[in-house]
Protein backbone atom coordinates (compact mmCIF):
# COMPACT_ATOMS: atom_id res chain seq x y z
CA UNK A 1 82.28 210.91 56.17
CA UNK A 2 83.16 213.96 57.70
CA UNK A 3 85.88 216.39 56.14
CA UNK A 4 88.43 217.64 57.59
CA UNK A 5 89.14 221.81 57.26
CA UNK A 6 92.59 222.54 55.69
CA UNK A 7 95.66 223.20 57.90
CA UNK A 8 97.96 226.10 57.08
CA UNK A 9 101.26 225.19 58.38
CA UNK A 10 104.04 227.87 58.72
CA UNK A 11 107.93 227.75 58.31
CA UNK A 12 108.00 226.26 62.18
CA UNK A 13 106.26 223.37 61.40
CA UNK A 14 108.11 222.54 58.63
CA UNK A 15 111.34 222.65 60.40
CA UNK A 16 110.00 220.52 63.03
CA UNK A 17 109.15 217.92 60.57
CA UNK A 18 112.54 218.13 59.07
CA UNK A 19 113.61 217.95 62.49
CA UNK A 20 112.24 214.72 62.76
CA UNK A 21 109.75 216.06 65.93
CA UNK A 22 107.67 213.15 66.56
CA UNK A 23 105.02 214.97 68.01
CA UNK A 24 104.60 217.26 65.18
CA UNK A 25 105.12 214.53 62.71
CA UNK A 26 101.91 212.69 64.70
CA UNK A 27 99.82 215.57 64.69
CA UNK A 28 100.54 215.86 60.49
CA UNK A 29 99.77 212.36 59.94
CA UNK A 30 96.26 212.52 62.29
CA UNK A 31 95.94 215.97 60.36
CA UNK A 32 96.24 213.38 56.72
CA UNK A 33 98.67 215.25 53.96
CA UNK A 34 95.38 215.86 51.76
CA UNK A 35 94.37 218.61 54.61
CA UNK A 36 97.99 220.02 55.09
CA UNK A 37 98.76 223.55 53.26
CA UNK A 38 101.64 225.42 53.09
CA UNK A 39 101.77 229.53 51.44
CA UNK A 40 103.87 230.66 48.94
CA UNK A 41 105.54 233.05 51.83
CA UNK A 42 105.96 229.84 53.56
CA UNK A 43 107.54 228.06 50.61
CA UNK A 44 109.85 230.78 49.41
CA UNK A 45 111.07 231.24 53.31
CA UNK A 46 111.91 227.52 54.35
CA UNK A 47 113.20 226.74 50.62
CA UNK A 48 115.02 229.74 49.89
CA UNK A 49 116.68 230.06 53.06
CA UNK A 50 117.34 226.46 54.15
């Protein structure tokens, strides 16, 4: 079975998602939530702010 690399998605992507953006939400789900990673400057910036 072949793995998948890990994704690192930033504070765009996120909002997009939250958005409900279908096409990003597709490319997540083919990307599988195991592979998806998000950095703490990420984290601290969408859930701070927002």
């Amino acid at each position: 079975m072949e793995k998948k690399p890990l994704v690192l998605c930033d504070t765009n992507i996120l909002i997009e998602f939250y958005k409900e953006n279908w096409s990003v939400i597709e490319n997540l789900k083919g990307i599988g939530q195991q592979n998806i990673a998000v950095s703490i400057v990420t984290w601290v910036n969408f859930y701070l702010v927002h």
